[in-house]
N, C-alpha and C. Protein backbone atom coordinates (compact mmCIF):
# COMPACT_ATOMS: atom_id res chain seq x y z
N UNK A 1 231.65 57.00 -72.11
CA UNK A 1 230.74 57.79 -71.31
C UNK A 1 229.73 56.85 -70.67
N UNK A 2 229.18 57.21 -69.63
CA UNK A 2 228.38 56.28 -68.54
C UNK A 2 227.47 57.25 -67.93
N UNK A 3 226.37 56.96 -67.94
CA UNK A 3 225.37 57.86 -67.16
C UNK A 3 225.24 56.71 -65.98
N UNK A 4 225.10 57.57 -64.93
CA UNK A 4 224.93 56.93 -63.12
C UNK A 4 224.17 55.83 -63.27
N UNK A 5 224.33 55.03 -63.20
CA UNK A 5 223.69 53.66 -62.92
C UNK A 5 222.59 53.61 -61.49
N UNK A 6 221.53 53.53 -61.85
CA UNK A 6 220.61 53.52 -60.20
C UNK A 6 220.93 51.62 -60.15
N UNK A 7 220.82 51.42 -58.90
CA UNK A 7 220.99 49.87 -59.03
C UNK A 7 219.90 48.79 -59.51
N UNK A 8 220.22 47.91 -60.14
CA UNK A 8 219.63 47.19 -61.10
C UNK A 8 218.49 47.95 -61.93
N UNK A 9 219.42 48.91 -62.07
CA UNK A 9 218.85 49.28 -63.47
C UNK A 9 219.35 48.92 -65.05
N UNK A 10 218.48 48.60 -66.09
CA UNK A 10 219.08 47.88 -67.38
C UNK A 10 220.05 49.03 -67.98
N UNK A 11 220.90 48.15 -68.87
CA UNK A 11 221.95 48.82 -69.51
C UNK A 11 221.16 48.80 -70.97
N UNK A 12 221.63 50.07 -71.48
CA UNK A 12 221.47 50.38 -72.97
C UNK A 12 222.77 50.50 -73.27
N UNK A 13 223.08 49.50 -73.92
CA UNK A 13 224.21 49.80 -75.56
C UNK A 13 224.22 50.46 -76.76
N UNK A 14 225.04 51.42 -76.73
CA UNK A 14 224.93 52.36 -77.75
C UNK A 14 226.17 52.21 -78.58
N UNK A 15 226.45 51.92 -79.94
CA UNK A 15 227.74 51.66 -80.31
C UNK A 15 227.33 52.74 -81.55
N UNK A 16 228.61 53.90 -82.22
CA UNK A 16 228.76 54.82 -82.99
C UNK A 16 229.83 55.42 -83.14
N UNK A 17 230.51 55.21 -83.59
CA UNK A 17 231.86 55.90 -84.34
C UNK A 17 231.65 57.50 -84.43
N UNK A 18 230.21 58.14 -84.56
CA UNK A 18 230.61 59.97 -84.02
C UNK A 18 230.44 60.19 -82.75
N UNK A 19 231.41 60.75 -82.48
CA UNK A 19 231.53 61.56 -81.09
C UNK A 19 230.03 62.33 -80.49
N UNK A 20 229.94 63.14 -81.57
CA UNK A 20 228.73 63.54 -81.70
C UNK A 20 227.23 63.50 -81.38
N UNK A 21 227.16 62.63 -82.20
CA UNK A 21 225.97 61.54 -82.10
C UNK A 21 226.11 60.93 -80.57
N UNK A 22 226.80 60.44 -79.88
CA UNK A 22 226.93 60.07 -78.41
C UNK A 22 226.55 60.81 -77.60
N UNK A 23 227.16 62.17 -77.78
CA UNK A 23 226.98 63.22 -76.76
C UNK A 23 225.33 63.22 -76.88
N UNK A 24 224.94 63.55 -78.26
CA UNK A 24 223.45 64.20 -78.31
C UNK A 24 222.75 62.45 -77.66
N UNK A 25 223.07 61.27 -77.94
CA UNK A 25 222.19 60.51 -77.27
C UNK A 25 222.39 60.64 -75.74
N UNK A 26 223.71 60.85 -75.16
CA UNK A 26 223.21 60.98 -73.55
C UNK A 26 222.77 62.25 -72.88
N UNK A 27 222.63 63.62 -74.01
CA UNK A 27 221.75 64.10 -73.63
C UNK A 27 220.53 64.31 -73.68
N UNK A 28 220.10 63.72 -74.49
CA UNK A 28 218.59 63.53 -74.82
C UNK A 28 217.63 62.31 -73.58
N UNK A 29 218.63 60.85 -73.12
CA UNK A 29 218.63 60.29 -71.77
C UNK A 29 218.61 60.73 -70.61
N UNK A 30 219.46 62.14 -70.75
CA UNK A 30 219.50 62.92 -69.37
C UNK A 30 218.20 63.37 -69.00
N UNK A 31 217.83 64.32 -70.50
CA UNK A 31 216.74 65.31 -70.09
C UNK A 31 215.69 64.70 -70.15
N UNK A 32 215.20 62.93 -70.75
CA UNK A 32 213.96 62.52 -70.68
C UNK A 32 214.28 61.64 -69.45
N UNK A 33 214.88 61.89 -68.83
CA UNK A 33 215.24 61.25 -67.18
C UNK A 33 214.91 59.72 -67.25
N UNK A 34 215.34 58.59 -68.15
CA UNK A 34 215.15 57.74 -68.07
C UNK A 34 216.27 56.86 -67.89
N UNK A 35 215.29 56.00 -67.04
CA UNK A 35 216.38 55.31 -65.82
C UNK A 35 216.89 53.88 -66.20
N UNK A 36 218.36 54.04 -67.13
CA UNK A 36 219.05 53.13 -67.13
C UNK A 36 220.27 53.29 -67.77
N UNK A 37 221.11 52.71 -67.69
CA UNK A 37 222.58 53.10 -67.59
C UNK A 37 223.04 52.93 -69.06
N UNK A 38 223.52 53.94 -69.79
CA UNK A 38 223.61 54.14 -71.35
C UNK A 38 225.37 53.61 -71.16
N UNK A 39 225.97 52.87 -71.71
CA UNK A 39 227.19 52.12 -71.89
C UNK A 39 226.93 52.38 -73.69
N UNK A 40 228.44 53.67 -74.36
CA UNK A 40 228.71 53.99 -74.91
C UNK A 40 230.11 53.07 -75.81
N UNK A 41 230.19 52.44 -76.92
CA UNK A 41 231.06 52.25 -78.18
C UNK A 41 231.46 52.28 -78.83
N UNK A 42 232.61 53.19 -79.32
CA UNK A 42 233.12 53.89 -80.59
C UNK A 42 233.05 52.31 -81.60
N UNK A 43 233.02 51.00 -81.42
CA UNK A 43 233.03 49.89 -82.39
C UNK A 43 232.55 48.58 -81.71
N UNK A 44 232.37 47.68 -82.70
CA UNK A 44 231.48 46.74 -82.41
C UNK A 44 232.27 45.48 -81.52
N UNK A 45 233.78 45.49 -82.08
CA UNK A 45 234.40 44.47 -80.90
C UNK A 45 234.42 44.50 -79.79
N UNK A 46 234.49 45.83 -79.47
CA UNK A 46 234.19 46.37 -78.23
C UNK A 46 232.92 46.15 -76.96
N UNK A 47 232.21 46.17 -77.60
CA UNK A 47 231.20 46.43 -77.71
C UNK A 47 230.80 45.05 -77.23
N UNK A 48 230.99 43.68 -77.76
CA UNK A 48 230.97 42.41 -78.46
C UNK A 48 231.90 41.85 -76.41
N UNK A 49 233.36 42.68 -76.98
CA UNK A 49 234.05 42.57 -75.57
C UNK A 49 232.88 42.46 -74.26
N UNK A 50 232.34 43.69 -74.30
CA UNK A 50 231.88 44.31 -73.20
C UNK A 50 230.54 43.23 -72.76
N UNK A 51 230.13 42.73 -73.99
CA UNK A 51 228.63 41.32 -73.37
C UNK A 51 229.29 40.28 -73.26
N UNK A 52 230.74 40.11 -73.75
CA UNK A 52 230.85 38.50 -73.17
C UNK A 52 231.89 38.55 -71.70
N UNK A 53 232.52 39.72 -71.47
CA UNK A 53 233.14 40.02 -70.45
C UNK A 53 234.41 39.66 -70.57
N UNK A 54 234.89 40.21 -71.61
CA UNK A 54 236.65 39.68 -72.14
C UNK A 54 237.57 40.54 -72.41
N UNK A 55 238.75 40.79 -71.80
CA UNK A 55 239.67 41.55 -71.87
C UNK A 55 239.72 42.61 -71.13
N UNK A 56 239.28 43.98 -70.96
CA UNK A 56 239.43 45.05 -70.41
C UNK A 56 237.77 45.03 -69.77
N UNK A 57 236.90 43.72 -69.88
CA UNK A 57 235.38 44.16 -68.90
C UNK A 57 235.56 42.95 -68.49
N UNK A 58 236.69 42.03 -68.35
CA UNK A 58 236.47 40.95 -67.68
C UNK A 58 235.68 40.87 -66.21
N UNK A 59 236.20 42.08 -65.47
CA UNK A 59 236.02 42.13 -64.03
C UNK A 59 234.43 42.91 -63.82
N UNK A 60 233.78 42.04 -63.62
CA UNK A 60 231.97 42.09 -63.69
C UNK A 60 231.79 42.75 -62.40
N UNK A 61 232.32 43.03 -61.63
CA UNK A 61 232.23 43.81 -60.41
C UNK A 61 232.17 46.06 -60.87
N UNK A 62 232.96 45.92 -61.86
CA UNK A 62 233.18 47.50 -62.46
C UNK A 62 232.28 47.06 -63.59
N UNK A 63 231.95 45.85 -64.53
CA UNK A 63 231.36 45.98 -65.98
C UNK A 63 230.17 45.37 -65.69
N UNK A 64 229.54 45.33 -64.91
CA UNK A 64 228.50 44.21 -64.73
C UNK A 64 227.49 43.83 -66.10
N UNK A 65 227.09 42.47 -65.84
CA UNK A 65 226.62 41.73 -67.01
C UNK A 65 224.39 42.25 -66.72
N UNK A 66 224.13 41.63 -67.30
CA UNK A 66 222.82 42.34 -67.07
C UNK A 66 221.75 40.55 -67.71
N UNK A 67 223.00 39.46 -67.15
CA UNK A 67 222.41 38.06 -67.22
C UNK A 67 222.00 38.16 -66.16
C-alpha cells in the first residue's frame, strides 16, 4: 500500500506482518493529512531491499531513494 506521494515529500517506512495494523496506520495518515508517502512491509528483507534498491526496487525512477 502507498499513499500519493506529493513531490519531494519524505517517505515513512512502516514494516508489520498484520494486515491490520497497516490498514489502521494509513488510515490514521490519511485523516491527520500528513504529508508524506507511507511505503508499507509485510518483513524486514524487504524492507532492507527497498533502502538499498535491490531486486524488485532496483529501478529508483518507480522506488525512489530519499538520499
Amino acid at each position: 500500500m502507498t499513499i500519493v506521494r506529493p513531490d519531494l515529500s519524505p517517505v515513512l517506512l512502516y514494516v508489520d506482518d498484520n494486515r491490520d495494523d497497516i490498514i489502521l496506520i494509513g488510515a490514521a495518515i490519511r485523516m491527520a493529512a500528513i504529508p508524506f508517502c507511507l511505503r508499507t512491509f509485510a518483513t524486514i528483507p524487504t524492507a532492507t531491499a527497498y533502502l538499498t534498491g535491490e531486486g524488485d526496487f532496483a529501478d529508483r525512477t518507480i522506488h525512489p531513494s530519499q538520499n
